[in-house]
N, C-alpha and C. Protein backbone atom coordinates (compact mmCIF):
# COMPACT_ATOMS: atom_id res chain seq x y z
N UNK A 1 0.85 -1.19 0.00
CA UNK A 1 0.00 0.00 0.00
C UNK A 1 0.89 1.25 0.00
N UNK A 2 0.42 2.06 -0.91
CA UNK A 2 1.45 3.24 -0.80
C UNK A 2 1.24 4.29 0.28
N UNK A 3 2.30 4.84 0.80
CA UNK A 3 2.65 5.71 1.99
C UNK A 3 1.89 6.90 1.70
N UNK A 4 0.90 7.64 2.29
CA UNK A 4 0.19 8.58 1.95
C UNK A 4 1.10 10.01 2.01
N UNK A 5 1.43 10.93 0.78
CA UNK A 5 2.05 11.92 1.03
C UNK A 5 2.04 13.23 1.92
N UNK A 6 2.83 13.73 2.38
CA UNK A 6 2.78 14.66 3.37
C UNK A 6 2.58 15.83 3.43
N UNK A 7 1.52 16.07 3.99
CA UNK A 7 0.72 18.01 3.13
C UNK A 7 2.53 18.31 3.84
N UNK A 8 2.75 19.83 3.27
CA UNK A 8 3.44 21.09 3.41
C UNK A 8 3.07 21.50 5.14
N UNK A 9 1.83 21.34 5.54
CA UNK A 9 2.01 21.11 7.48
C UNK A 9 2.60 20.58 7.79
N UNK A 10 2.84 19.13 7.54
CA UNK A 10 3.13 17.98 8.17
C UNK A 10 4.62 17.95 7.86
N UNK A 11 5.14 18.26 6.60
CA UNK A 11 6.42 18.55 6.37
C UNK A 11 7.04 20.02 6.83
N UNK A 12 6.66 21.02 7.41
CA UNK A 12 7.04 22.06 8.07
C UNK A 12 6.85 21.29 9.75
N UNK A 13 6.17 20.48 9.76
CA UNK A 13 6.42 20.34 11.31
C UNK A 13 7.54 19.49 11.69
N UNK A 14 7.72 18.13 10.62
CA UNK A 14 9.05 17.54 10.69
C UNK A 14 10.10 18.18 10.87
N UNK A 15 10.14 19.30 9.93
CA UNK A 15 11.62 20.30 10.15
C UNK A 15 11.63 20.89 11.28
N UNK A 16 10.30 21.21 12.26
CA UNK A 16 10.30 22.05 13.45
C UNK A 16 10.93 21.59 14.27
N UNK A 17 10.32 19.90 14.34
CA UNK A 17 10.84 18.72 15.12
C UNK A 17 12.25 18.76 15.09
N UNK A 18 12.87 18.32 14.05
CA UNK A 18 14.05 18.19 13.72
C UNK A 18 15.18 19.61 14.04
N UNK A 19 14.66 20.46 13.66
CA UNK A 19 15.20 21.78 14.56
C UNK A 19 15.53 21.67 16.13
N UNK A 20 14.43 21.21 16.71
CA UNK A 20 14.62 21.03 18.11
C UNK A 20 15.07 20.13 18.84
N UNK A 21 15.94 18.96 17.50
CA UNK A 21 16.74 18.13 17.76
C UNK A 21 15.98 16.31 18.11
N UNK A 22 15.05 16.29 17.71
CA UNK A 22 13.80 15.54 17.64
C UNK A 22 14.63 14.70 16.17
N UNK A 23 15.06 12.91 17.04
CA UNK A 23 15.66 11.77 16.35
C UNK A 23 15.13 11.60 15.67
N UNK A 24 13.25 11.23 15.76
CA UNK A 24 12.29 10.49 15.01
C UNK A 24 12.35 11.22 13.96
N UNK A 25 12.01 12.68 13.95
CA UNK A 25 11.55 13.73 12.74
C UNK A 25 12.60 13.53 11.83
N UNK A 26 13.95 13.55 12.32
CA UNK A 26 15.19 13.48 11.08
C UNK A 26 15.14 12.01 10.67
N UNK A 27 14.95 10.43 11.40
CA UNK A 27 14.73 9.36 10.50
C UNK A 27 13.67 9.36 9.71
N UNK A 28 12.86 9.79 10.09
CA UNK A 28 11.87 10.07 9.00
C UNK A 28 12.33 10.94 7.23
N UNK A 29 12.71 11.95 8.12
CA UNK A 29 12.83 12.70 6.27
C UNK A 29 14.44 11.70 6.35
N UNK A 30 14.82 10.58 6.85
CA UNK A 30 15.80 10.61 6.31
C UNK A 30 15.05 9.20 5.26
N UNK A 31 14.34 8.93 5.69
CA UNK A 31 13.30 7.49 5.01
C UNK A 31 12.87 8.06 3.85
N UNK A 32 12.46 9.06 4.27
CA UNK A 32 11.88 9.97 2.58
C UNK A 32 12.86 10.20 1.70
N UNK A 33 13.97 10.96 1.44
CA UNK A 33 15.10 10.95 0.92
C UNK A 33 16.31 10.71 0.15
N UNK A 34 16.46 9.67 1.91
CA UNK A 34 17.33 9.12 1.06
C UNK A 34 18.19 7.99 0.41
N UNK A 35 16.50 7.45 0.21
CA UNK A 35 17.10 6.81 -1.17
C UNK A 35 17.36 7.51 -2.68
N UNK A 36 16.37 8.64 -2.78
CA UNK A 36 16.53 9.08 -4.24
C UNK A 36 17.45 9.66 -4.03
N UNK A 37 17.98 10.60 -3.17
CA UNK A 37 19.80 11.01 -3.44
C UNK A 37 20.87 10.04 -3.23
N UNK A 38 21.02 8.83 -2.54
CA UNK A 38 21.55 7.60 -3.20
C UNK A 38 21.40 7.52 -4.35
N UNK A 39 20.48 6.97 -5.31
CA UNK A 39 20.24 7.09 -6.82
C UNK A 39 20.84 7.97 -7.59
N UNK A 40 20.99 9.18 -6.88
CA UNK A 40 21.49 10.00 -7.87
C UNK A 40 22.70 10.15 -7.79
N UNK A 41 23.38 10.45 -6.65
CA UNK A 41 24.83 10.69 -6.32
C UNK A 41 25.15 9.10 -7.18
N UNK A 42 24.94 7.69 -6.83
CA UNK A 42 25.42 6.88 -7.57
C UNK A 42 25.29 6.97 -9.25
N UNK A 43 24.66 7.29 -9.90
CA UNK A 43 24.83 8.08 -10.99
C UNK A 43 25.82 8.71 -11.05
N UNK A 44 26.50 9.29 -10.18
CA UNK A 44 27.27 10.23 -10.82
C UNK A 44 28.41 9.66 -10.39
N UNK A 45 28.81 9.16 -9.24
CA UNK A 45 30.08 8.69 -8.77
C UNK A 45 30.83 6.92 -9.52
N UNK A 46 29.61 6.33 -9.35
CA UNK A 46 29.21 4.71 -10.25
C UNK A 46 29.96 4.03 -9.35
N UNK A 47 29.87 4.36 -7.84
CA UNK A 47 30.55 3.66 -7.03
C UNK A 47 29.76 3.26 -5.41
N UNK A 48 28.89 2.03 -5.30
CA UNK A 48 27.86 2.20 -3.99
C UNK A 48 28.19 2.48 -2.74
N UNK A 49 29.79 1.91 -2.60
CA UNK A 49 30.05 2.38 -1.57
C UNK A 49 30.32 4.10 -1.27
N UNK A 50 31.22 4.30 -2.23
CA UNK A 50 30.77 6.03 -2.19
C UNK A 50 29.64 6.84 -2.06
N UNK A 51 29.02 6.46 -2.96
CA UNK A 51 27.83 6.81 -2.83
C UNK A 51 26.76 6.58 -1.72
N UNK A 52 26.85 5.15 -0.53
CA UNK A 52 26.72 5.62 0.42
C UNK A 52 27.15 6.24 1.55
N UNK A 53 28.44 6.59 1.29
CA UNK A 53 29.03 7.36 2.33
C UNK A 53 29.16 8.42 2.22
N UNK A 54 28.91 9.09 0.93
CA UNK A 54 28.42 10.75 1.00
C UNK A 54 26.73 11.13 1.23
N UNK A 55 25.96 10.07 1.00
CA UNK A 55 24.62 9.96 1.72
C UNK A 55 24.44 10.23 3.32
N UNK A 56 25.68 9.09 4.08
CA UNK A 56 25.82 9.52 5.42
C UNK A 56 26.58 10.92 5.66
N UNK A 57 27.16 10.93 4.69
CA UNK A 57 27.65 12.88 5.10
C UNK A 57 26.81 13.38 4.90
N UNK A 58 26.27 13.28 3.63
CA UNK A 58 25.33 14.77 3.76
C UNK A 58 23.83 14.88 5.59
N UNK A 59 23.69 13.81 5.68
CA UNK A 59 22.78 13.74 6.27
C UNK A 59 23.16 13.93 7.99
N UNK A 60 24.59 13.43 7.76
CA UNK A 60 25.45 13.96 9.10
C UNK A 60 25.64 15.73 9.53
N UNK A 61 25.67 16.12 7.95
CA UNK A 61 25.79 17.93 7.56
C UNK A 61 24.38 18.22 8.54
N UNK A 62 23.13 17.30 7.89
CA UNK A 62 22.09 18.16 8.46
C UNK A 62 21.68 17.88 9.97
N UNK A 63 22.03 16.57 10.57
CA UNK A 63 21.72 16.80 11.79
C UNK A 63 22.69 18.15 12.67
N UNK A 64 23.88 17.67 12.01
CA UNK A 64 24.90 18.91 12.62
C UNK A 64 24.48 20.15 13.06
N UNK A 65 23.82 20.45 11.77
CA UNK A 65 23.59 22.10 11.29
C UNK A 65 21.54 22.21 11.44
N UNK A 66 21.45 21.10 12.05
CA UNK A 66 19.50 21.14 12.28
C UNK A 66 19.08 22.89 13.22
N UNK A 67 20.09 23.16 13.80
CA UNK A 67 19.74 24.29 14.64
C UNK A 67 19.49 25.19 14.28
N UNK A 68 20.20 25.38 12.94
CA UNK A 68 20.35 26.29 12.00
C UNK A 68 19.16 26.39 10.32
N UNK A 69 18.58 25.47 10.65
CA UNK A 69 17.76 24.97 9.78
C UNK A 69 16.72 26.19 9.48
N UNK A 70 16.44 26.44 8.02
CA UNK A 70 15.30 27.43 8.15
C UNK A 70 13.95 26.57 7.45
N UNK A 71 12.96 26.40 8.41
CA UNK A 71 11.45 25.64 8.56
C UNK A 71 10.72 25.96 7.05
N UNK A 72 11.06 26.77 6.47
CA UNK A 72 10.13 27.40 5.16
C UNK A 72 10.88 26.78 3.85
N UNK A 73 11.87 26.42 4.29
CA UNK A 73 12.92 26.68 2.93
C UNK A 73 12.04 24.98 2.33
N UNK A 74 12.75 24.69 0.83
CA UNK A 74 12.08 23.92 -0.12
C UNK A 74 13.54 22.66 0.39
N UNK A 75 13.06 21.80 0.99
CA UNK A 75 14.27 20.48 2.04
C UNK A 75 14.02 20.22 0.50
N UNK A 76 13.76 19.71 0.08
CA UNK A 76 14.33 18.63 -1.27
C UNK A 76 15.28 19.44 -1.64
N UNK A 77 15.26 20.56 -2.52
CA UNK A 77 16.17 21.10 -3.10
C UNK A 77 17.48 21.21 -2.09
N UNK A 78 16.89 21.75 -1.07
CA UNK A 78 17.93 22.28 -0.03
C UNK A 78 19.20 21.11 0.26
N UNK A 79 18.70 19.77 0.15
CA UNK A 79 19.30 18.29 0.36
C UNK A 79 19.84 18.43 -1.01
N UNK A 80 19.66 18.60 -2.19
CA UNK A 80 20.22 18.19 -3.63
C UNK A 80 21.67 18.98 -3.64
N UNK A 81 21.19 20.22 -2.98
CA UNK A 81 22.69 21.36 -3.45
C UNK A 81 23.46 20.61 -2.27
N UNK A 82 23.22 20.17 -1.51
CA UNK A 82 24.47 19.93 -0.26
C UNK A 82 25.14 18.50 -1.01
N UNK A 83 23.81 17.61 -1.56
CA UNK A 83 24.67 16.31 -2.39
C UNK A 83 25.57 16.61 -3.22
N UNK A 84 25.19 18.14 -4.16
CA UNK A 84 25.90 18.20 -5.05
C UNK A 84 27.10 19.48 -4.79
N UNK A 85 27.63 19.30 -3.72
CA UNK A 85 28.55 19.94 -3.22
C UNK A 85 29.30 18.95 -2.50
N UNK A 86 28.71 17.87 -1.88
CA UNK A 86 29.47 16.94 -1.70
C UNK A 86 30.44 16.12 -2.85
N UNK A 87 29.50 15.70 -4.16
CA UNK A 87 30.01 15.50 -5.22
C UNK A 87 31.13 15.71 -5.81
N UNK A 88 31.07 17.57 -5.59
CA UNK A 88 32.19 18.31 -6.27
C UNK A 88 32.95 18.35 -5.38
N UNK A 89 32.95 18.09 -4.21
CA UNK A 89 34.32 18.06 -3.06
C UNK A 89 34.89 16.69 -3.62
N UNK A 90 34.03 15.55 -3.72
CA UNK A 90 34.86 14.48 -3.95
C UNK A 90 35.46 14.34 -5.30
N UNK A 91 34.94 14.75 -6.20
CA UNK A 91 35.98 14.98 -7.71
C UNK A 91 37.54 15.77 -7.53
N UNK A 92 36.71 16.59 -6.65
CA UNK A 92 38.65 17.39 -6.48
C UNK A 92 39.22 16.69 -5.59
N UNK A 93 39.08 16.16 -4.88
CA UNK A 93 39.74 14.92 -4.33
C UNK A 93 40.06 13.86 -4.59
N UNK A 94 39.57 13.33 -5.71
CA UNK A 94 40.08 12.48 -6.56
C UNK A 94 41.49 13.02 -7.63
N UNK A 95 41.84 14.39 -7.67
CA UNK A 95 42.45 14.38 -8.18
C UNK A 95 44.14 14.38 -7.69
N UNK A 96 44.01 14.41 -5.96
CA UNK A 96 45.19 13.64 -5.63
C UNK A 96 45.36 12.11 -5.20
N UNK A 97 44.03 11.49 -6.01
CA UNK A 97 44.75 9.94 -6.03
C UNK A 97 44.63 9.59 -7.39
N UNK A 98 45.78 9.23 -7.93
CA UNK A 98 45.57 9.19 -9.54
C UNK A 98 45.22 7.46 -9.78
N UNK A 99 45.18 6.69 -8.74
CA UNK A 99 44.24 5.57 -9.41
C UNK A 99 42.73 5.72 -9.61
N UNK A 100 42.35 6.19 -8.51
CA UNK A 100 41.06 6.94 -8.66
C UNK A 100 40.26 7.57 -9.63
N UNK A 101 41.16 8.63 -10.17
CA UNK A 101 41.16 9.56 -10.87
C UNK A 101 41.05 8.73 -12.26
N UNK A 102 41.99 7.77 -12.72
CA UNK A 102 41.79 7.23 -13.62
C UNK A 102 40.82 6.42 -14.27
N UNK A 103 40.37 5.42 -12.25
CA UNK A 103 39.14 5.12 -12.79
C UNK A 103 37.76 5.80 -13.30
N UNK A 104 37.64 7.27 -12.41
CA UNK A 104 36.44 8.14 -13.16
C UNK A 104 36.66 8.76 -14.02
N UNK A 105 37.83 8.21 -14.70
CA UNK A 105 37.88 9.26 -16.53
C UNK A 105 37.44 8.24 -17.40
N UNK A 106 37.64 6.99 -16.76
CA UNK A 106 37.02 6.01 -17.57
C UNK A 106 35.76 6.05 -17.80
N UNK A 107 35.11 5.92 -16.78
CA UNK A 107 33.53 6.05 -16.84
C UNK A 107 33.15 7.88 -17.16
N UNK A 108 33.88 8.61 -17.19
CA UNK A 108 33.55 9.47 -18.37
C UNK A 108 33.96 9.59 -19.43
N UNK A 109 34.82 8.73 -20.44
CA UNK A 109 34.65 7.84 -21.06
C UNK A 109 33.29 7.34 -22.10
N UNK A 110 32.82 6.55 -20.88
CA UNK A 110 32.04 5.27 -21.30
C UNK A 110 30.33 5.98 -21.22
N UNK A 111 30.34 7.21 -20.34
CA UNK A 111 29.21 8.07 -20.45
C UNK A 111 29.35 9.35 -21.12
N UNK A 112 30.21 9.00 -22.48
CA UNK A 112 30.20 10.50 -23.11
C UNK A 112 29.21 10.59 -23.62
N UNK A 113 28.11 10.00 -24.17
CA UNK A 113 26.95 10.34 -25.04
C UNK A 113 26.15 11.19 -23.86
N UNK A 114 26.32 11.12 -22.46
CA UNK A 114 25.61 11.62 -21.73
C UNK A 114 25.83 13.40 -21.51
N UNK A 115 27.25 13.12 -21.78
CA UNK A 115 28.14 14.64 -21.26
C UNK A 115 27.91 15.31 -22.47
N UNK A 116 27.67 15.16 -24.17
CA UNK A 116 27.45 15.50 -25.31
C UNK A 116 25.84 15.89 -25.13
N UNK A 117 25.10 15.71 -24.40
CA UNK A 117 23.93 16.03 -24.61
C UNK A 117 23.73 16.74 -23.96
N UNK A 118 24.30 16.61 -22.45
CA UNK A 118 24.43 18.06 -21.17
C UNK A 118 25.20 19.17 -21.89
N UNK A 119 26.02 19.20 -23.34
CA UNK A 119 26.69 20.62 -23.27
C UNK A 119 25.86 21.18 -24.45
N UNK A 120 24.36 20.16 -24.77
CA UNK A 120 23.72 20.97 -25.82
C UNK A 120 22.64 21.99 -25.41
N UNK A 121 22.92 21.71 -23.51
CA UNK A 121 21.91 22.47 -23.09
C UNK A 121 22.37 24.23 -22.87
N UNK A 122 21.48 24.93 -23.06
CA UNK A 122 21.31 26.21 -22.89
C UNK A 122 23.58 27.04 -21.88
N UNK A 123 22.53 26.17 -20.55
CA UNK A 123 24.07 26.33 -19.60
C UNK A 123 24.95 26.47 -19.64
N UNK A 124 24.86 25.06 -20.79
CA UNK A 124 26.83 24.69 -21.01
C UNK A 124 27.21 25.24 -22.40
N UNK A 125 26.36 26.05 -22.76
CA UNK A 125 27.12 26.59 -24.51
C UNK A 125 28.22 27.07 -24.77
N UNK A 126 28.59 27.72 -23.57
CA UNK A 126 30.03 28.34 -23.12
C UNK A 126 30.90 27.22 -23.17
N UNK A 127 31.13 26.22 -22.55
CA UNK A 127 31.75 25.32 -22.52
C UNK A 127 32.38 24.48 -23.74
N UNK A 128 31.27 24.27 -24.65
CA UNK A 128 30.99 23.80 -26.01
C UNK A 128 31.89 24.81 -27.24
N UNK A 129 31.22 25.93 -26.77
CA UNK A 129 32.20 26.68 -27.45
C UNK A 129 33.71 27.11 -27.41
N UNK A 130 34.15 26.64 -26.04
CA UNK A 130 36.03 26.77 -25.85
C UNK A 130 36.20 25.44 -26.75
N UNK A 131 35.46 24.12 -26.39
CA UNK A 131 35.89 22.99 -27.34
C UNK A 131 35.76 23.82 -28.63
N UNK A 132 34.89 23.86 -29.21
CA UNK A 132 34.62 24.23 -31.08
C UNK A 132 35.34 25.30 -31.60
N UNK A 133 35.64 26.12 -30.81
CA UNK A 133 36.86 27.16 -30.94
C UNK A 133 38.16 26.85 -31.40
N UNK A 134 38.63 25.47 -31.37
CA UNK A 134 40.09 25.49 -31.37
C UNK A 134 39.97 24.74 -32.96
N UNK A 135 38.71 24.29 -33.55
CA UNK A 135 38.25 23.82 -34.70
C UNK A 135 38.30 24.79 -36.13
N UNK A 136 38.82 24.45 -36.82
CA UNK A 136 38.83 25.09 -37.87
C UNK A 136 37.03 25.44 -38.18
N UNK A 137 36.79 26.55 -39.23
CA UNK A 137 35.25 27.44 -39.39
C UNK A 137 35.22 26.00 -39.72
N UNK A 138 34.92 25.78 -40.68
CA UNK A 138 34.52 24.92 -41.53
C UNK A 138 34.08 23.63 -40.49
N UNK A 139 34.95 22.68 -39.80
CA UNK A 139 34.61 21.58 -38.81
C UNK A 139 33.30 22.57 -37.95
N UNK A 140 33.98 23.59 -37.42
CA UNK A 140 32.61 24.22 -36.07
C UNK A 140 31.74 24.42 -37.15
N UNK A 141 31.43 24.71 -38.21
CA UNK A 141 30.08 24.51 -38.50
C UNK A 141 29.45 23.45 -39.11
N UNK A 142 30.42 22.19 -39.16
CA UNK A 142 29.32 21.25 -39.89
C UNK A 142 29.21 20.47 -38.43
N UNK A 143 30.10 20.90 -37.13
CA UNK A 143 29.35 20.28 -36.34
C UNK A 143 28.33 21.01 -35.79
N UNK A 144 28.01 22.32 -35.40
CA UNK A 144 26.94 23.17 -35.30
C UNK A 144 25.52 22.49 -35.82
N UNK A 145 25.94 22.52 -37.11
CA UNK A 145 24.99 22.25 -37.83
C UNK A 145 24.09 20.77 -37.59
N UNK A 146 24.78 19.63 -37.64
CA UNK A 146 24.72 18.18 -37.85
C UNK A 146 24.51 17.86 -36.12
N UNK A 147 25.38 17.92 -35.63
CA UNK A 147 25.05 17.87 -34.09
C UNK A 147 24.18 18.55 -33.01
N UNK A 148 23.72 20.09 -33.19
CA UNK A 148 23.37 20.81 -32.52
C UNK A 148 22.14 20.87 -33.44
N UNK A 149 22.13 21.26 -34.34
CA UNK A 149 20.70 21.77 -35.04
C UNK A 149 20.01 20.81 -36.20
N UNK A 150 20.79 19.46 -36.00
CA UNK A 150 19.92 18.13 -36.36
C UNK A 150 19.78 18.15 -38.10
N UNK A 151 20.62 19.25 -38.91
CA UNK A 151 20.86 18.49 -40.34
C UNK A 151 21.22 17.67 -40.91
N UNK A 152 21.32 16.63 -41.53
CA UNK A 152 21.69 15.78 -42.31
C UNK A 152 22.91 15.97 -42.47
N UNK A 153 23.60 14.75 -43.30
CA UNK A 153 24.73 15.23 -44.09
C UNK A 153 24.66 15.76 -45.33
N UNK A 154 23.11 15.72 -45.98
CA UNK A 154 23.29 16.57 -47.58
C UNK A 154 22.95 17.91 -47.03
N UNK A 155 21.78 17.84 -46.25
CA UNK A 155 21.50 19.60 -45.99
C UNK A 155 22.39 19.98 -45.63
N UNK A 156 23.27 19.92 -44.46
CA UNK A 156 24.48 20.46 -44.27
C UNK A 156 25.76 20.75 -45.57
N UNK A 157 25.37 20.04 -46.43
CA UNK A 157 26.08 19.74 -47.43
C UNK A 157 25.92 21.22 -48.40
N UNK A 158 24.54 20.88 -48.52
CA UNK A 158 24.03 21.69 -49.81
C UNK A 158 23.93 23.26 -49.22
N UNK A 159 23.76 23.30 -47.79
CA UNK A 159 23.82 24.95 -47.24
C UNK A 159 25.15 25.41 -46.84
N UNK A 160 26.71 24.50 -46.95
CA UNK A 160 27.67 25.01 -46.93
C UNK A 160 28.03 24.73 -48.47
N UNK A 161 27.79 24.55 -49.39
CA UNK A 161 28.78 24.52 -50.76
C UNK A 161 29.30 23.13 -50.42
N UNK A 162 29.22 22.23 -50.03
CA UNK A 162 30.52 21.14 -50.31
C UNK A 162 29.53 20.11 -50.39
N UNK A 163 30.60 18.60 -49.80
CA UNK A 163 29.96 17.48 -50.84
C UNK A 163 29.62 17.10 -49.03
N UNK A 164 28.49 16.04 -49.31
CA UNK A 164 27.97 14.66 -48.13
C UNK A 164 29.10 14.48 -47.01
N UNK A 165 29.92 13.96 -48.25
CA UNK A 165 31.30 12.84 -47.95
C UNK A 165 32.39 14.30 -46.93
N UNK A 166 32.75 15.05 -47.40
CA UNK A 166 33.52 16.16 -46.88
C UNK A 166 32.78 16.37 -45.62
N UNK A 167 31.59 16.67 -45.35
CA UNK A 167 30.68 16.84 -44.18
C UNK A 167 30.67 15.51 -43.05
N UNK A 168 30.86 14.34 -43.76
CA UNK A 168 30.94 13.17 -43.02
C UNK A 168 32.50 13.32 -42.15
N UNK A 169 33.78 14.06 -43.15
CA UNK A 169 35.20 14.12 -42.65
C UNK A 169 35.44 14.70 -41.94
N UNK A 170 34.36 15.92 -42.23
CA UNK A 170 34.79 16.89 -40.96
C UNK A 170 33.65 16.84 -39.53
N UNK A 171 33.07 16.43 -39.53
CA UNK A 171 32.24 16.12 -38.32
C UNK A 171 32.98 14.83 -37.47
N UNK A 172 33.38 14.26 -38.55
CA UNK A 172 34.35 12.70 -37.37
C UNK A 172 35.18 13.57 -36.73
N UNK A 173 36.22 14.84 -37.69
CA UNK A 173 37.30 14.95 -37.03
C UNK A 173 36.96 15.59 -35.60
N UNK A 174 35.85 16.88 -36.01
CA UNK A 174 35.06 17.61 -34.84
C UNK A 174 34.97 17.00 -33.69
N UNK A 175 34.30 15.46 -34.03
CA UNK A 175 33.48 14.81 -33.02
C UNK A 175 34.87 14.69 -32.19
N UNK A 176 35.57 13.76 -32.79
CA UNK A 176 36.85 13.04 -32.25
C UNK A 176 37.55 14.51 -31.02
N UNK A 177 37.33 15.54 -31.75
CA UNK A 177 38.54 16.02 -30.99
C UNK A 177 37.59 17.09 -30.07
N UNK A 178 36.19 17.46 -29.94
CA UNK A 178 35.64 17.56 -28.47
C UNK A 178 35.77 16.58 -27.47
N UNK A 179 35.64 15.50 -27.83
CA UNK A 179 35.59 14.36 -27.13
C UNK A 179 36.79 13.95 -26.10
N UNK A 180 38.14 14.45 -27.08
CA UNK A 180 39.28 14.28 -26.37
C UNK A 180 39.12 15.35 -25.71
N UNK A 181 39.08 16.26 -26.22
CA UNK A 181 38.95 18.03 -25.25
C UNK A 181 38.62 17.48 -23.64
N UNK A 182 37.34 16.75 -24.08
CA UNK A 182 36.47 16.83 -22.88
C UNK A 182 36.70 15.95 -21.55
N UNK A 183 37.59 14.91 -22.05
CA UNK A 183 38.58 13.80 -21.18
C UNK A 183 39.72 13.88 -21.30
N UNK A 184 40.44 14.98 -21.74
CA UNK A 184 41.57 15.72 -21.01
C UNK A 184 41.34 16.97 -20.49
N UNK A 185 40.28 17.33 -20.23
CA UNK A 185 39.53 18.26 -19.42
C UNK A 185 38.74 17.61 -18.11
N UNK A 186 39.09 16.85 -17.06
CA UNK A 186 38.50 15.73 -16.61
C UNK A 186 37.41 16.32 -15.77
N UNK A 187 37.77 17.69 -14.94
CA UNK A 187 37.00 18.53 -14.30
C UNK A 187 35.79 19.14 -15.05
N UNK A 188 36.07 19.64 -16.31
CA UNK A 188 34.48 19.90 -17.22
C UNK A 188 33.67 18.80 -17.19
N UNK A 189 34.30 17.41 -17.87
CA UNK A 189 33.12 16.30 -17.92
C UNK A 189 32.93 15.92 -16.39
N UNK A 190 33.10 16.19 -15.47
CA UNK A 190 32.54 15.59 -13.86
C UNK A 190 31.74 16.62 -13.97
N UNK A 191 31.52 17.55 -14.06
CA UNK A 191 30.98 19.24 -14.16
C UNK A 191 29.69 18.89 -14.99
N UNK A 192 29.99 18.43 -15.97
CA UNK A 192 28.65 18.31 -16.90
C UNK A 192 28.19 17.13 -16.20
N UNK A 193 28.91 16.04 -16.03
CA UNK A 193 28.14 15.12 -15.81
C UNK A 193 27.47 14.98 -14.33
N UNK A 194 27.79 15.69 -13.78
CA UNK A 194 26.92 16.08 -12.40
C UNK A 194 26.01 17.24 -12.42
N UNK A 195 25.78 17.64 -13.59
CA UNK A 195 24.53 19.19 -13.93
C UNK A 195 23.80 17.74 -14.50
N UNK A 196 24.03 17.06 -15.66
CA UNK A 196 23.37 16.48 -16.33
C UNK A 196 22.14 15.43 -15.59
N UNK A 197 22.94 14.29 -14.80
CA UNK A 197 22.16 13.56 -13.71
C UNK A 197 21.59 14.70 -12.42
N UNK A 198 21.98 15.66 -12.10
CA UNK A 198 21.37 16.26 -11.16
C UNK A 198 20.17 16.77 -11.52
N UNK A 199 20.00 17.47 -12.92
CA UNK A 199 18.57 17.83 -13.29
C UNK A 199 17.84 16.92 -14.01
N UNK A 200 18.38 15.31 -14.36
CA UNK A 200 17.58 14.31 -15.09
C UNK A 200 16.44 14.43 -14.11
């Protein structure tokens, strides 16, 4: 039977509770929680044990800091930015253990189709554009074109002057060399790929 949801009273009184240092009120929203920020932080880290042990931090953050708690504020969100500050503490910390480090370039890597679709959003255009910048006109616009704004290889073809086949050469090379950009950039793709799963 499903758990009946909790008016906006009942969830302002948990936080009251929990303010005043009240065990039950914090296992509770911690029952509500956190499992879906488990889910997500593991998404991003691809590691369970990590991922539950920045679950117990963050949730260690909030009993800590319960005193300080403000009763009105929106707790889901309020829990997401602290996960995803935990996140980004642990990426830069990975970058003084280089086995570590190696293993999460792999798996960004192996989730680039994911990080290619987070830099088509609005946010990351900036980002997209230091990669496409170092591209000759010609590559940045048949990938513009073909990747970002969904032409073909003849339309792209026939609205720059050249042939299919030339549009096919220069979009591999494009592709190929954001791609490297973006995993010898290891801090951008953790960056995207923690905007990307954080707002899935």
């Amino acid at each position: 039977m499903a758990q009946p949801q909790l008016t906006n009273l009942d969830h302002s009184l948990l936080l009251t509770q929990l303010k005043c240092g009240n065990q039950d009120a914090f296992t509770e929203l911690y029952k509500m929680y956190s499992v879906k920020l488990y889910v997500n932080i593991l998404r991003m880290v691809k590691d369970e044990q990590v991922a539950e042990e920045l679950v117990q931090e963050l949730f260690t953050k909030i009993w800590r800091k319960r005193e300080s708690l403000q009763i009105n504020i929106d707790f889901k969100s309020y829990l997401y930015v602290i996960g995803q500050n935990l996140v980004y503490d642990f990426f830069r910390k990975l970058q003084r253990d280089q086995k570590m480090y190696q293993h999460f370039k792999e798996i960004a890597t192996e989730q680039y189709s994911h990080i290619e679709e987070s830099l088509q959003l609005k946010q990351s255009e900036d980002i997209l554009e230091k990669a496409l910048s170092k591209l000759s006109v010609q590559q940045r616009n048949v990938y513009k074109l073909c990747k970002i704004e969904g032409y073909t290889y003849k339309q792209a073809a026939d609205k720059m002057g050249i042939s299919p086949h030339t549009v096919k050469e220069y979009l591999s090379i494009a592709n190929r060399f954001v791609k490297e950009y973006l995993l010898n950039n290891l801090d951008i793709c953790m960056t995207l790929l923690l905007f990307f799963f954080i707002k899935k």
